[in-house]
Structures are given as structure tokens and as C-alpha cells.
N, C-alpha and C. Protein backbone atom coordinates (compact mmCIF):
# COMPACT_ATOMS: atom_id res chain seq x y z
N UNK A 1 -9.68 -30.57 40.60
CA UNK A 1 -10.31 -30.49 39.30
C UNK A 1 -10.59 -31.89 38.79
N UNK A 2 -11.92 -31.81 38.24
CA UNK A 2 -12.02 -33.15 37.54
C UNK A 2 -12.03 -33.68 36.17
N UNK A 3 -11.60 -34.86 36.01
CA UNK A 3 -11.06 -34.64 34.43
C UNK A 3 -11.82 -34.12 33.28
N UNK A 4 -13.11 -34.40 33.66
CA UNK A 4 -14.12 -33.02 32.71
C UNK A 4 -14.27 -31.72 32.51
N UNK A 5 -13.73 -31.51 33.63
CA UNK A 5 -12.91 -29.55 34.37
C UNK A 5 -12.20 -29.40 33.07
N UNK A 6 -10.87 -30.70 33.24
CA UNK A 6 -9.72 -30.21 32.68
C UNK A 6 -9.97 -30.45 30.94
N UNK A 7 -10.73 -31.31 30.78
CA UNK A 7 -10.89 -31.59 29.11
C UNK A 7 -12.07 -30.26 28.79
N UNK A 8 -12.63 -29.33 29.51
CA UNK A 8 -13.49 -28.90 29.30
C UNK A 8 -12.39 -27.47 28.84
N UNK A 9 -12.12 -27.65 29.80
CA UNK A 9 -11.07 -26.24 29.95
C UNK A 9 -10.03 -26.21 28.63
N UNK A 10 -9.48 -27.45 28.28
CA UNK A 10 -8.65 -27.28 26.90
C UNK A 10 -9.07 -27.27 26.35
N UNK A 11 -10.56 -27.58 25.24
CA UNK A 11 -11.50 -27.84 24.79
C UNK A 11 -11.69 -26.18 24.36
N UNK A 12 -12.06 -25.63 25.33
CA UNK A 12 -11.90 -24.01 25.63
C UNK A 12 -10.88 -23.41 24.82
N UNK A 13 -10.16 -23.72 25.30
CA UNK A 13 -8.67 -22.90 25.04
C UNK A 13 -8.31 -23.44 23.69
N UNK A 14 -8.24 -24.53 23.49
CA UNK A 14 -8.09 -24.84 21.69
C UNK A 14 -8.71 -24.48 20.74
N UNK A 15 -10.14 -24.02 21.25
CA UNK A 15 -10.97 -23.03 20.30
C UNK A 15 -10.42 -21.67 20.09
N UNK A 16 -10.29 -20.97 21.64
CA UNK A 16 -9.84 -20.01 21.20
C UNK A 16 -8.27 -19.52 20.65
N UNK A 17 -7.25 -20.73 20.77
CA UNK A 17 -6.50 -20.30 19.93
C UNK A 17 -6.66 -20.45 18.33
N UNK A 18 -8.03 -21.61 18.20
CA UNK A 18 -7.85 -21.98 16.15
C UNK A 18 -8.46 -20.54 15.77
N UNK A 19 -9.14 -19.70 16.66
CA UNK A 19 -10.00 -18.58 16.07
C UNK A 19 -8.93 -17.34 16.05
N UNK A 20 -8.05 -17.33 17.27
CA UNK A 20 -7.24 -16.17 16.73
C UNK A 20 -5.69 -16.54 15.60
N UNK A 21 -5.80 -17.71 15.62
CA UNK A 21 -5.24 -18.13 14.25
C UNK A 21 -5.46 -17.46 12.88
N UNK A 22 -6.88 -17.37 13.33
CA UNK A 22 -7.71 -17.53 12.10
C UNK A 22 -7.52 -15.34 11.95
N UNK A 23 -8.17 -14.95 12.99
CA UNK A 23 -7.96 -13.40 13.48
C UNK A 23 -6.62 -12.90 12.48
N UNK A 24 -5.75 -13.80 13.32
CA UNK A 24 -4.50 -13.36 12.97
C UNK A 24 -3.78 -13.34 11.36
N UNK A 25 -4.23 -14.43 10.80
CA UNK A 25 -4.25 -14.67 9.25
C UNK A 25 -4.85 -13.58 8.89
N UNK A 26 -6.24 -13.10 9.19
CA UNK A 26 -6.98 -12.08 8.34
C UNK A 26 -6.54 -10.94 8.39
N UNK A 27 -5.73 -10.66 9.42
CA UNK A 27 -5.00 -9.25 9.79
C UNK A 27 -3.51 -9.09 9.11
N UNK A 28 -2.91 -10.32 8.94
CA UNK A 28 -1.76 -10.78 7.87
C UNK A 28 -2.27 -10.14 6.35
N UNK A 29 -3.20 -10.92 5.78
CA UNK A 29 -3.82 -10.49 4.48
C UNK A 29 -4.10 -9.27 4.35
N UNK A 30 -5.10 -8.43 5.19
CA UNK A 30 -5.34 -7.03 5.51
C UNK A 30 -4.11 -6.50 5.51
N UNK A 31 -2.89 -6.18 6.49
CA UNK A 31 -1.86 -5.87 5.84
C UNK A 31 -0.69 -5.62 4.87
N UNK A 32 -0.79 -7.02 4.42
CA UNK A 32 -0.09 -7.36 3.27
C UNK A 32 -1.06 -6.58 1.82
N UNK A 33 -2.37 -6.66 1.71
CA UNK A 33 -3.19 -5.51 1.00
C UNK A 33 -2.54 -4.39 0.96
N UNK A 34 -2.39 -3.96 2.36
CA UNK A 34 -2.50 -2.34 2.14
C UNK A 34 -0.87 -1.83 1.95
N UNK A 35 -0.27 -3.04 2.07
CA UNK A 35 1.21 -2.73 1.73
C UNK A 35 1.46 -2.29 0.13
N UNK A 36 1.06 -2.89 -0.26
CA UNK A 36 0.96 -3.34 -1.74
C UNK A 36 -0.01 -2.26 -2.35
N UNK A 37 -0.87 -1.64 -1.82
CA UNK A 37 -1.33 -0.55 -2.27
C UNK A 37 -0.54 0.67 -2.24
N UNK A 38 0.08 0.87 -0.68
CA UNK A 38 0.62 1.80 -0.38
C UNK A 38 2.30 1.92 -1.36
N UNK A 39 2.69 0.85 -1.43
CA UNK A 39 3.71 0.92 -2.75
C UNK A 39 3.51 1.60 -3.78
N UNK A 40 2.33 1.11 -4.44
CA UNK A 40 1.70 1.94 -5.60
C UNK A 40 1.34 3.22 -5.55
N UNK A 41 0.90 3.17 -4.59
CA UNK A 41 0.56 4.96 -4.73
C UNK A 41 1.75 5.72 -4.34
N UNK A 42 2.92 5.16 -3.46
CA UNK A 42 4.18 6.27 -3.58
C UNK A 42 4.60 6.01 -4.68
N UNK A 43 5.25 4.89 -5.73
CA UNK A 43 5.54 5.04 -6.76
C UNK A 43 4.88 6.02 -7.80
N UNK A 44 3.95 6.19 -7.60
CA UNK A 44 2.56 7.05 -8.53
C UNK A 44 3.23 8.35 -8.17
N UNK A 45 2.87 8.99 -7.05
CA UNK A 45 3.41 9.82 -6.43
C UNK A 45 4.89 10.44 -6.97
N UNK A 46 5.38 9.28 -6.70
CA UNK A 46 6.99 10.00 -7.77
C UNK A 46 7.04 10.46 -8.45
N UNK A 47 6.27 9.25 -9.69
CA UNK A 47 6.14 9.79 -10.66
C UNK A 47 5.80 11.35 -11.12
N UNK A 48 4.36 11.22 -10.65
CA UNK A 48 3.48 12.74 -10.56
C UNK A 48 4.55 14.10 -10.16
N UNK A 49 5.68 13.43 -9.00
CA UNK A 49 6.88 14.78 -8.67
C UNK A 49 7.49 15.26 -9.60
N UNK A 50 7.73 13.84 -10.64
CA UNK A 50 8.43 13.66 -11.28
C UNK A 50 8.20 14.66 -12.60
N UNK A 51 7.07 14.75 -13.17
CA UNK A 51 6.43 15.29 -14.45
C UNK A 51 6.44 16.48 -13.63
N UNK A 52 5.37 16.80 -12.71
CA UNK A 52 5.87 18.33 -12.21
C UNK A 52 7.14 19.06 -12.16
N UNK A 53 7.94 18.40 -11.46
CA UNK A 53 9.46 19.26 -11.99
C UNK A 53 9.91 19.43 -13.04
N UNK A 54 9.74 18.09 -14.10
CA UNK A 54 9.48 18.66 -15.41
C UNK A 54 9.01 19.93 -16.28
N UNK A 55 7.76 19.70 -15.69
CA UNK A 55 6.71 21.02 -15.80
C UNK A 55 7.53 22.45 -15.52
N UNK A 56 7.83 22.24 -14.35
CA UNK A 56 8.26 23.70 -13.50
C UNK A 56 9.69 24.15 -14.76
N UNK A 57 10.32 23.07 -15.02
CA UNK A 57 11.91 23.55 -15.31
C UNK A 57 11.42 23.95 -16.88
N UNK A 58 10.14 23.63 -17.68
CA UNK A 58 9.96 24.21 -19.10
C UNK A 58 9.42 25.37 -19.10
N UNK A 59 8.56 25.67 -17.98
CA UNK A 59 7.82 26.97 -17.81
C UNK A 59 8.96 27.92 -17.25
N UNK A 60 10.07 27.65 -16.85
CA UNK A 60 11.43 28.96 -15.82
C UNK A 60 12.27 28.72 -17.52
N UNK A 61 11.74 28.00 -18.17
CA UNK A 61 13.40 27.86 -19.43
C UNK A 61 12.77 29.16 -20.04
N UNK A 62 14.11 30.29 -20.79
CA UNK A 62 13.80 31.58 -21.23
C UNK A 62 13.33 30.76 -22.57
N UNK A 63 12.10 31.94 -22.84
CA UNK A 63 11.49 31.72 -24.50
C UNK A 63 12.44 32.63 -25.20
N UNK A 64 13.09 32.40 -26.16
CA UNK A 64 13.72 32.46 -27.27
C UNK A 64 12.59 32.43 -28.54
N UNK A 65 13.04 33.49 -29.94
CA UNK A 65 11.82 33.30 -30.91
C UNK A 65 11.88 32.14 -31.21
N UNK A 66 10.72 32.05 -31.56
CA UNK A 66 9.77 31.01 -32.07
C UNK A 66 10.25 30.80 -33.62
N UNK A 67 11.05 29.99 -34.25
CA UNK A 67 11.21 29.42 -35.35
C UNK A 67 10.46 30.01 -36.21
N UNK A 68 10.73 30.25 -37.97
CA UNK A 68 9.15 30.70 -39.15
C UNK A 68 8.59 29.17 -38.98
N UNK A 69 7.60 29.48 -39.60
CA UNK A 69 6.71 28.47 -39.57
C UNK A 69 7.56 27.61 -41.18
N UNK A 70 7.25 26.68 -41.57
CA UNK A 70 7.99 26.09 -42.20
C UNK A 70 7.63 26.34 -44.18
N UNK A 71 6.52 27.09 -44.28
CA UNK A 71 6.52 27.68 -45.43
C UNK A 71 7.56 28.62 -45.71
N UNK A 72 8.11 29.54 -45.09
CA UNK A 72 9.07 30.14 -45.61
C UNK A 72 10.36 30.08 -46.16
């Protein structure tokens, strides 16, 4: 090999590692996004379980009368 082979050849190869550097950062960010979304929406989610069981346990509670209205 001649030394233009070999400077040609790293030359090469140093590109393609600054680019999947670069790949690799954007796929970091892209993840770290959807992490951070996906947090939010299970917290949301809880919540939403949360008010529903609510829901469920006022609609099963026995109705008892209804108070007079407050003129009386």
C-alpha cells in the first residue's frame, strides 16, 4: 500500500465515523423525545384511571333521598 492508499483510506474512515456520530446523536435526541412524551402520556393515563374509578365508585354508591331543597 502506498501512503496515499493509506491517507486515503483514513480520510475514508474518519468521515464515516464524524457522520455516524452525528447519526447517532440524532437517534439520542429522537429517543430522549419520545421518552419524555411517553412519560406524559402514562402519567395522563393514570390520571384518566384515576377519575374513572372515581366515576365508577359514585355511580355503585346507594342513592339515599335527596335532601328538601333549602326553602323549607
Amino acid at each position: 500500500m502506498t501512503a496515499q492508499t493509506t491517507e486515503a483510506r483514513i480520510d475514508a474512515l474518519e468521515e464515516k465515523v464524524a457522520y455516524q456520530e452525528q447519526v447517532i446523536d440524532d437517534l439520542n435526541t429522537a429517543v430522549t423525545d419520545q421518552w419524555k412524551e411517553i412519560d406524559t402520556l402514562r402519567r395522563l393515563v393514570t390520571s384518566l384511571l384515576d377519575e374513572v374509578k372515581e366515576m365508577e365508585l359514585a355511580a355503585r354508591a346507594p342513592v339515599g333521598r335527596e335532601p328538601p331543597p333549602p326553602h323549607y
